[in-house]
Each structure stands twice: as C-alpha cells, then as structure tokens.
C-alpha atoms as a PDB file:
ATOM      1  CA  UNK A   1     -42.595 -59.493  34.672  1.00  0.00           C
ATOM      2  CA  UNK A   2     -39.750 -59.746  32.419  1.00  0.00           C
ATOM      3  CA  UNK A   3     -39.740 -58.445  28.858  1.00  0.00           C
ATOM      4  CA  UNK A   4     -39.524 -61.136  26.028  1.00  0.00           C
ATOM      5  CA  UNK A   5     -36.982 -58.928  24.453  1.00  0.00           C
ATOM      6  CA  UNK A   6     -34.561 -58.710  27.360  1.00  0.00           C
ATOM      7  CA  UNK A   7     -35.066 -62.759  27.720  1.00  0.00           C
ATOM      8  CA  UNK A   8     -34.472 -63.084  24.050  1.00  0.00           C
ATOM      9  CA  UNK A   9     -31.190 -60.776  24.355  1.00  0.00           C
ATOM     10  CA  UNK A  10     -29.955 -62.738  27.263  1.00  0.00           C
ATOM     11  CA  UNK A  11     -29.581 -65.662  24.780  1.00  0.00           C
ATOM     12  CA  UNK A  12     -27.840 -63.842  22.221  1.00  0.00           C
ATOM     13  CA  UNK A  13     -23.906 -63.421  22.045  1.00  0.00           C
ATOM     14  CA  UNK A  14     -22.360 -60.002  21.698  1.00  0.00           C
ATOM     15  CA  UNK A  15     -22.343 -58.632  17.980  1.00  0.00           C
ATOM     16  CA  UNK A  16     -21.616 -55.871  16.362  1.00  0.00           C
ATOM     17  CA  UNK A  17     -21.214 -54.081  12.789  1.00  0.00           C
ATOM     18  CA  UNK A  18     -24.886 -54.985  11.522  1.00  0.00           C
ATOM     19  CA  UNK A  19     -25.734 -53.814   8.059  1.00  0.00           C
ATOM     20  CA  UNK A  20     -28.208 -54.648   5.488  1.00  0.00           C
ATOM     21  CA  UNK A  21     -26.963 -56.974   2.691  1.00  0.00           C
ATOM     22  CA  UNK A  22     -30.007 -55.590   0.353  1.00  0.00           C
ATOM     23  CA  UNK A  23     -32.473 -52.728  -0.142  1.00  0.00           C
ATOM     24  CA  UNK A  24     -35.317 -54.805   0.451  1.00  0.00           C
ATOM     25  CA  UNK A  25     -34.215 -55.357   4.049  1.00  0.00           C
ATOM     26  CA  UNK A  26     -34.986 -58.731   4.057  1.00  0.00           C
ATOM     27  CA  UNK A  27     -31.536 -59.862   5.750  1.00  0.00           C
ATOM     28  CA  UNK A  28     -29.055 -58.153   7.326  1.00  0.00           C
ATOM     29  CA  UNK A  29     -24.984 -59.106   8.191  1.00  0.00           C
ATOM     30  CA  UNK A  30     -23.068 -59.097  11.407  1.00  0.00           C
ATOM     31  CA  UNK A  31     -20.098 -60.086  13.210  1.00  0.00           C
ATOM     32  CA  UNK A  32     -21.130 -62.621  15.810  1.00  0.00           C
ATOM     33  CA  UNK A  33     -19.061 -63.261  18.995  1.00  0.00           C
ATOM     34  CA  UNK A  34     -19.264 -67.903  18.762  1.00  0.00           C
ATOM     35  CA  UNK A  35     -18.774 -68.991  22.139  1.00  0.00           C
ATOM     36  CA  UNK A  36     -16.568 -71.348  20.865  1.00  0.00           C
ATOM     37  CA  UNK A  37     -15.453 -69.619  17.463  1.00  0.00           C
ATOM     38  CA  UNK A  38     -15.173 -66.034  18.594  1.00  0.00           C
ATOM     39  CA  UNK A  39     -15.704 -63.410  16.093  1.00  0.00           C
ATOM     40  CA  UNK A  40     -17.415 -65.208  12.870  1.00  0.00           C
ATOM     41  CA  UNK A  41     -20.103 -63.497   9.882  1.00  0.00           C
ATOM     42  CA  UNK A  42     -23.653 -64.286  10.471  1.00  0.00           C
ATOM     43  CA  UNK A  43     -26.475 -63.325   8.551  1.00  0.00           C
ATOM     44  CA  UNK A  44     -29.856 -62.608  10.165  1.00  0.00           C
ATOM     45  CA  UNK A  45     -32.796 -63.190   8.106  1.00  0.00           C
ATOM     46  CA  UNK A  46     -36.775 -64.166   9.150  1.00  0.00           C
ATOM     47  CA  UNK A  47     -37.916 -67.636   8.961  1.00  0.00           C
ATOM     48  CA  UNK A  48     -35.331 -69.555  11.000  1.00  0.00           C
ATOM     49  CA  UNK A  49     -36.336 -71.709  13.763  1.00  0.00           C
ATOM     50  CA  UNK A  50     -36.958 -70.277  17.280  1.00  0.00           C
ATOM     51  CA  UNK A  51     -34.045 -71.334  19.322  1.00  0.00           C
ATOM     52  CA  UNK A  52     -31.545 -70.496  16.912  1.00  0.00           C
ATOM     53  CA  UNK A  53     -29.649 -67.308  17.189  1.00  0.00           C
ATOM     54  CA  UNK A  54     -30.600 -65.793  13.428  1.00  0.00           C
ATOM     55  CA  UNK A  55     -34.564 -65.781  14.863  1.00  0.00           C
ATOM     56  CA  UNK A  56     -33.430 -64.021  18.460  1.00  0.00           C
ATOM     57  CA  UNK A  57     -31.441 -61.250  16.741  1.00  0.00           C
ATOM     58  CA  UNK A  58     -34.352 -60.641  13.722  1.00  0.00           C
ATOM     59  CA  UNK A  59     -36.889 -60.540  16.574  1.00  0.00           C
ATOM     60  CA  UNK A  60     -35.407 -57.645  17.982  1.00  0.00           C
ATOM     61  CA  UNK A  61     -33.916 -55.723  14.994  1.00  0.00           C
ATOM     62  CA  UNK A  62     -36.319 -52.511  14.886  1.00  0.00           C
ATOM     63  CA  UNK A  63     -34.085 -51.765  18.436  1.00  0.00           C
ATOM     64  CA  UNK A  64     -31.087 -51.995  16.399  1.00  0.00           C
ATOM     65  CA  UNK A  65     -28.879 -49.832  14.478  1.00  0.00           C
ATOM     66  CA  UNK A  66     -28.369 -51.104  11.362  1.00  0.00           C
ATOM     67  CA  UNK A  67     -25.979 -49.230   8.539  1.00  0.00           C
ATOM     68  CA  UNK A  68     -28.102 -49.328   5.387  1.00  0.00           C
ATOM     69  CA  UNK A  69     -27.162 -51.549   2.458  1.00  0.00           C
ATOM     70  CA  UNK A  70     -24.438 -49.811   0.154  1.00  0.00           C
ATOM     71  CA  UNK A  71     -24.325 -51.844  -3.832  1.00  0.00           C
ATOM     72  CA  UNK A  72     -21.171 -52.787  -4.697  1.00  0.00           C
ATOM     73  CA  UNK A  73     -19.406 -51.046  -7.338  1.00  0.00           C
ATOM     74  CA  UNK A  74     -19.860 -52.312 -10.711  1.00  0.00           C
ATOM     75  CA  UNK A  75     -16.364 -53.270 -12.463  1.00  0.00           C
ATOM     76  CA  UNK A  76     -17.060 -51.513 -15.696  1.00  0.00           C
ATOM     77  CA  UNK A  77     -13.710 -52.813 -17.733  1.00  0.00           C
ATOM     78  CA  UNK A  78     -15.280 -56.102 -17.110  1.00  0.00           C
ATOM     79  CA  UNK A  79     -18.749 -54.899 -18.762  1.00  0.00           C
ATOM     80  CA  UNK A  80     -16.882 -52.891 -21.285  1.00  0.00           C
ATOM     81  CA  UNK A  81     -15.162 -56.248 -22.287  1.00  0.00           C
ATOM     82  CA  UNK A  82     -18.524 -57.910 -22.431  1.00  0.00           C
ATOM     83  CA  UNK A  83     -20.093 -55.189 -24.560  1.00  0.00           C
ATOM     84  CA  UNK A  84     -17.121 -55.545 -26.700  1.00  0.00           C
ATOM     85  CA  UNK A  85     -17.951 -58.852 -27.488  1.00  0.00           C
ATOM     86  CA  UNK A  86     -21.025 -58.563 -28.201  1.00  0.00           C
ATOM     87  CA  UNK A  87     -20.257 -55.828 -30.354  1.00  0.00           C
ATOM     88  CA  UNK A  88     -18.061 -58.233 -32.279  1.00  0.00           C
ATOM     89  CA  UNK A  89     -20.829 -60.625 -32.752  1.00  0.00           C
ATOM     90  CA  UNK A  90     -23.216 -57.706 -34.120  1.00  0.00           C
ATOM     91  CA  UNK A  91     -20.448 -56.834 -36.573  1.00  0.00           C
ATOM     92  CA  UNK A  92     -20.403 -60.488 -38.099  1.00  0.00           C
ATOM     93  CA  UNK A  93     -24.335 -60.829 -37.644  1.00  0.00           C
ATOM     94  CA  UNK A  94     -24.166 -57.520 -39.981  1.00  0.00           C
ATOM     95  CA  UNK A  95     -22.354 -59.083 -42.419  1.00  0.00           C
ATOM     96  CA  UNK A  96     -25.258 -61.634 -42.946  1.00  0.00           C
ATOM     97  CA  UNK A  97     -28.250 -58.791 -42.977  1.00  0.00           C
ATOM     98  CA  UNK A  98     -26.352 -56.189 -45.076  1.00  0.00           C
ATOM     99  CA  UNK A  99     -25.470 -56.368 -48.681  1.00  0.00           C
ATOM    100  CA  UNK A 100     -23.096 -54.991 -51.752  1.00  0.00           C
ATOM    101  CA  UNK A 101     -25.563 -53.277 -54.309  1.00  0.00           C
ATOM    102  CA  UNK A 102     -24.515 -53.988 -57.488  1.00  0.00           C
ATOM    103  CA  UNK A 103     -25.930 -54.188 -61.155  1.00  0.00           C
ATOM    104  CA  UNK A 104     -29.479 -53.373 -59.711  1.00  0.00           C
ATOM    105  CA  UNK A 105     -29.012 -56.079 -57.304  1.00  0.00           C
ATOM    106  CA  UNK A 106     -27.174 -57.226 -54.288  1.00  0.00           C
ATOM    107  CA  UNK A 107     -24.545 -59.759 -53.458  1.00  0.00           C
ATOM    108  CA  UNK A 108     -23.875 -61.282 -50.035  1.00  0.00           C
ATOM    109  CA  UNK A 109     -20.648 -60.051 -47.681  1.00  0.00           C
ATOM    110  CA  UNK A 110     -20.242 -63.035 -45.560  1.00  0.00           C
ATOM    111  CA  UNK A 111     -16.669 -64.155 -44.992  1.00  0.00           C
ATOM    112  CA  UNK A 112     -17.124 -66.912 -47.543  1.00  0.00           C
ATOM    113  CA  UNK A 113     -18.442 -64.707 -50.043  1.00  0.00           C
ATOM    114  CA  UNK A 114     -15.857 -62.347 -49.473  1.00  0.00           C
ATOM    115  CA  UNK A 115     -13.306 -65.012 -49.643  1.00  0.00           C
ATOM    116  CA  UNK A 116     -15.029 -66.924 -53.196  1.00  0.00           C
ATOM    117  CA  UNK A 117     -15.080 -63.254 -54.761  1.00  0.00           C
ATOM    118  CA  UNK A 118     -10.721 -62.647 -53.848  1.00  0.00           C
ATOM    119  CA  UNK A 119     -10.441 -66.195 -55.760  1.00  0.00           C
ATOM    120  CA  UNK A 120     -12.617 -64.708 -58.990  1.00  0.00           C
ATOM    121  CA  UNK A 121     -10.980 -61.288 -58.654  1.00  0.00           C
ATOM    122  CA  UNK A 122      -7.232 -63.202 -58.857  1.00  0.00           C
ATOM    123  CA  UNK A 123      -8.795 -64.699 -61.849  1.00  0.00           C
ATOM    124  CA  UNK A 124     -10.223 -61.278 -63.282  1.00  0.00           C
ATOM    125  CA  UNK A 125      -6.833 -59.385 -62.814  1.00  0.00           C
ATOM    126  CA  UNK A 126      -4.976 -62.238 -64.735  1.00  0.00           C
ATOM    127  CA  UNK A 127      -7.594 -61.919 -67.460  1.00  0.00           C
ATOM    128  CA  UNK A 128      -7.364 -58.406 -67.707  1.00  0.00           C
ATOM    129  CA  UNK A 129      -3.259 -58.698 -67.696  1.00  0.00           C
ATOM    130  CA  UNK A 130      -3.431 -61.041 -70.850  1.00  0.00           C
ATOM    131  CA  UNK A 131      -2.007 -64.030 -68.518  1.00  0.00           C
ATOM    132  CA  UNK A 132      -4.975 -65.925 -69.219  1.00  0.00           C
ATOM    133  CA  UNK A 133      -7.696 -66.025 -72.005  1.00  0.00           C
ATOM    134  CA  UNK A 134     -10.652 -63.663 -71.078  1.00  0.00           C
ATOM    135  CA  UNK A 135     -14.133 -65.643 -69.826  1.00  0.00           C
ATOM    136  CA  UNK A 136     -17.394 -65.013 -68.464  1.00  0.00           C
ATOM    137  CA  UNK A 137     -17.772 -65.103 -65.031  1.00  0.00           C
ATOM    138  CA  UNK A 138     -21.737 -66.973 -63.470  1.00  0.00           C
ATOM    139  CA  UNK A 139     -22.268 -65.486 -60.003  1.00  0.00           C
ATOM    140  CA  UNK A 140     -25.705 -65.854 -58.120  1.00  0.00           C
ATOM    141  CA  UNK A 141     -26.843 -62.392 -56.048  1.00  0.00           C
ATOM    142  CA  UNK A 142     -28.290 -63.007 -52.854  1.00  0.00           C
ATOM    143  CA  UNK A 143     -31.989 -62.939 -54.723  1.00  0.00           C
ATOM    144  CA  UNK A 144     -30.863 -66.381 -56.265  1.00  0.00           C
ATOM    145  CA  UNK A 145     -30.615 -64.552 -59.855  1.00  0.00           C
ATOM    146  CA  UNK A 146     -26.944 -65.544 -61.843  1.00  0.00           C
ATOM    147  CA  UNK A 147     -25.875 -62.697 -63.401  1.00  0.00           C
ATOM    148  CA  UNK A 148     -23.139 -62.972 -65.662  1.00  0.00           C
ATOM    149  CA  UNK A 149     -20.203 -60.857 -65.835  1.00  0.00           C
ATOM    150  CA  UNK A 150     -17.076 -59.647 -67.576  1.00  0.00           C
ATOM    151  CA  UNK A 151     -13.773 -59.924 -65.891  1.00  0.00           C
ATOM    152  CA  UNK A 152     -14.190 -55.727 -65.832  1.00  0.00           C
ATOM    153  CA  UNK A 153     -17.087 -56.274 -63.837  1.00  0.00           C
ATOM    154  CA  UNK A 154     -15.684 -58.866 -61.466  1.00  0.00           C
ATOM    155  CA  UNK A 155     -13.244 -56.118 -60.420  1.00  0.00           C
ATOM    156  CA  UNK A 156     -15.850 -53.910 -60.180  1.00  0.00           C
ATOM    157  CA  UNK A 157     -17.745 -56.490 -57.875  1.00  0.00           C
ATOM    158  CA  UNK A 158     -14.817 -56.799 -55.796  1.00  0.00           C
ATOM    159  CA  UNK A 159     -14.200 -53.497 -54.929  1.00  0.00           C
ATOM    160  CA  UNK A 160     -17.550 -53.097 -54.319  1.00  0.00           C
ATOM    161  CA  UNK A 161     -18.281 -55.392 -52.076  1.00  0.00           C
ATOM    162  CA  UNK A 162     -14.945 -54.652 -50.145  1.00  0.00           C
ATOM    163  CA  UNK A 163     -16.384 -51.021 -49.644  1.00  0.00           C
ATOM    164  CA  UNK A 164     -18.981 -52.377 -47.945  1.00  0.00           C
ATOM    165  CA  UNK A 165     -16.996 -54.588 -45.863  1.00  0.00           C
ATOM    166  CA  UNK A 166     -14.807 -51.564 -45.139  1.00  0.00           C
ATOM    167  CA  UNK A 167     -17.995 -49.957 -43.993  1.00  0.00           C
ATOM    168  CA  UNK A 168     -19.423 -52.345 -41.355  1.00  0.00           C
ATOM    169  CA  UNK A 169     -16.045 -52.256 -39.807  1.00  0.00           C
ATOM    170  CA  UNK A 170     -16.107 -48.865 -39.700  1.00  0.00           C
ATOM    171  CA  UNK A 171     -19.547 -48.714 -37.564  1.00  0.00           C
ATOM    172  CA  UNK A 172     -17.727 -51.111 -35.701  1.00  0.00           C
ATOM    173  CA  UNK A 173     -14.420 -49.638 -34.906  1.00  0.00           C
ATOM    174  CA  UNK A 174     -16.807 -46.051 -33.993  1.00  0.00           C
ATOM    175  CA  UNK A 175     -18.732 -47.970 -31.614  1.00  0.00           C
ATOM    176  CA  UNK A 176     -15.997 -49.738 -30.068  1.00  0.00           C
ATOM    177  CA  UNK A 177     -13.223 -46.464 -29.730  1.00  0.00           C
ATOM    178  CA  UNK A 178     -15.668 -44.050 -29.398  1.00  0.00           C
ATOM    179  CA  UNK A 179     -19.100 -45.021 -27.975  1.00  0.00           C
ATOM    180  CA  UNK A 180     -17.884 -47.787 -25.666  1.00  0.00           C
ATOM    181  CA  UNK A 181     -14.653 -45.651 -24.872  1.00  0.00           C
ATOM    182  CA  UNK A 182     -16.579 -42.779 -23.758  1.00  0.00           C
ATOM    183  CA  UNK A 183     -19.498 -44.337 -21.960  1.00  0.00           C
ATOM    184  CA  UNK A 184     -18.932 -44.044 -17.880  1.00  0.00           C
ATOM    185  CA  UNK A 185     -21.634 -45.525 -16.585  1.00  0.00           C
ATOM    186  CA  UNK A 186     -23.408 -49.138 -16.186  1.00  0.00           C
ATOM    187  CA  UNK A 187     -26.856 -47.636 -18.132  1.00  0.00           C
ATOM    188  CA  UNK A 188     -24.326 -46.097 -20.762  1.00  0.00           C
ATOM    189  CA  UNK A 189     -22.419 -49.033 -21.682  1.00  0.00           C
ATOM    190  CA  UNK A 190     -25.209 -51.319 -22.414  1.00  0.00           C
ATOM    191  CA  UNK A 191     -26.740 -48.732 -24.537  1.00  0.00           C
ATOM    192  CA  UNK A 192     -23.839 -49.164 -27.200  1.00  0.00           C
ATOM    193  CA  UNK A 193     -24.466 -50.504 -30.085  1.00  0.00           C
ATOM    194  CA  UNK A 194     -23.143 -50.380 -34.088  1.00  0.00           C
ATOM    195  CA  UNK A 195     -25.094 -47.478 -35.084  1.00  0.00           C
ATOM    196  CA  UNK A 196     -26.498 -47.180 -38.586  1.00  0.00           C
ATOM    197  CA  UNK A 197     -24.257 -45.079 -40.181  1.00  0.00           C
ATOM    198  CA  UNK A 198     -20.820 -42.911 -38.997  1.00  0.00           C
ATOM    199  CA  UNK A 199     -20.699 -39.405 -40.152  1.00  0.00           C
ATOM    200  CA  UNK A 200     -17.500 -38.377 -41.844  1.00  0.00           C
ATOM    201  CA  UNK A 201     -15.589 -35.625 -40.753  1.00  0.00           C
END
C-alpha cells in the first residue's frame, strides 16, 4: 500500500530553502522548481485547495526542515526621523498648554501671541525712547481678564514670555540631541518624549 505522503511528494516539484515568514508558523517561503518557470518564490500556507501545490507541500511540512523565521531589522534613522516629528508637534502643542506667569496671572505663548506681543514691545521701546508719547497698553491674559499696563511693563511682558518660549525649546532641543540621540533601540526611541523640565548644569 502506498503512503499518502510519498503520493503527495510525487506531485510536488523539487524545492528548497524553506523558512518561516512569521513566528506564528502559519506560512512558510520557498524556492519552487516551475516546470515551466524554473526556480520561482512560493509561499506555503494551510487552506489552499487540494490539487494545488501550496496544500501538497503544507501537508507534509512536520517532515521538513524549515529555518525558523528571523524579523527584519528595524531601520531606526527612519523611526528616529518619525519620533522627531512628533517631537516637533509636542513642542508646538506645548506652546498651547503652557503659559508666561505674569502680574499674578498668565498670558498665552502661541506663535500669534508671541508675534502680537513683538508688535506692542516695538511700540513700548519707542515709548520708553521718547519717539512717541507714552500710553497704556489693554492686553487680555489667557483667563479672559484685560489687564492694563505701562509701556515698562510691556517690556517686562515681553521678556517674559520670551523666557518661556526659550524654555519649551529648550525641553525640546534636550529631547531631540540628547534623548533621541542616545536611544539605540526600537523600545527606546518611542519612549522619548519632551520631558518636564531640563536640569542645568
């Protein structure tokens, strides 16, 4: 009586180089001698229909070696570039969360804001030079309260709020040169984020 096994191998071209494409096991790859194409890639997985070559090979795996599924390697300047980028977006999302404190209050340091406040502080500096007649300056903190202020203040303001600015960045530019420089692995580089504070040295 003849084995089903030998029948099914009869069927099958000669192949070679069979390794698992994933740890699961649930398909593997080899290089499949075509009778008309020669030497092609073929993957063997379960399911396929009977009289097709992928079924006759998966029915007899368990007598075959099979070299054990290897992951690629990961292309970390590619994930370092995509943490970067994110990282980028975190620094502007910061500038929307985070404040200036000033005058028992704080004041929004959103590009915009940062931008309206250069415009006042031009203003402020002329003021203070005697270019222009001194005035009061109406400026609404990010608790909708308009505090008024002297052009004195306004300077005072600006630099503030600049610090701050300065300060983000400087998360920023320590996650980005040293975090996400120094990370070396996969888990490493997606732990990186703009941290809280940065300790001076």
């Amino acid at each position: 009586m003849t084995d089903n096994n030998e029948i099914l191998e009869e069927a099958i071209p000669e192949f070679r180089n069979a390794h698992w494409n994933n740890s699961e096991h649930c398909s593997f790859d080899i290089e499949l001698n075509h009778p008309e194409f020669g030497w092609i890639p073929y993957t063997v997985a379960d399911g396929d229909s009977p009289d097709t070559y992928c079924y006759k090979i998966w029915a007899i795996k368990d007598t075959l070696t099979i070299q054990e599924y290897v992951p690629p390697e990961v292309d970390l300047s590619v994930l370092k570039e995509q943490k970067h980028n994110e990282l980028r977006t975190q620094r502007d999302q910061l500038r929307q969360t985070e404040f200036a404190e000033f005058d028992n209050d704080t004041f929004q340091i959103r590009q915009e804001d940062q931008d309206n406040m250069n415009t006042f502080y031009t203003h402020a500096v002329a003021m203070l030079s005697g270019v222009v007649q001194r005035e009061i300056f109406g400026l609404m903190s990010a608790t909708n309260t308009l505090h008024y202020f002297d052009p004195e203040e306004i300077v005072e303001l600006a630099q503030v709020m600049k610090l701050k600015v300065q300060e983000i960045y400087q998360r920023y530019w320590y996650a980005r040169d040293v975090l996400l420089e120094n990370a070396s692995t996969e888990s490493e580089i997606q732990s990186v984020q703009i941290p809280l504070t940065v300790q001076q040295n």
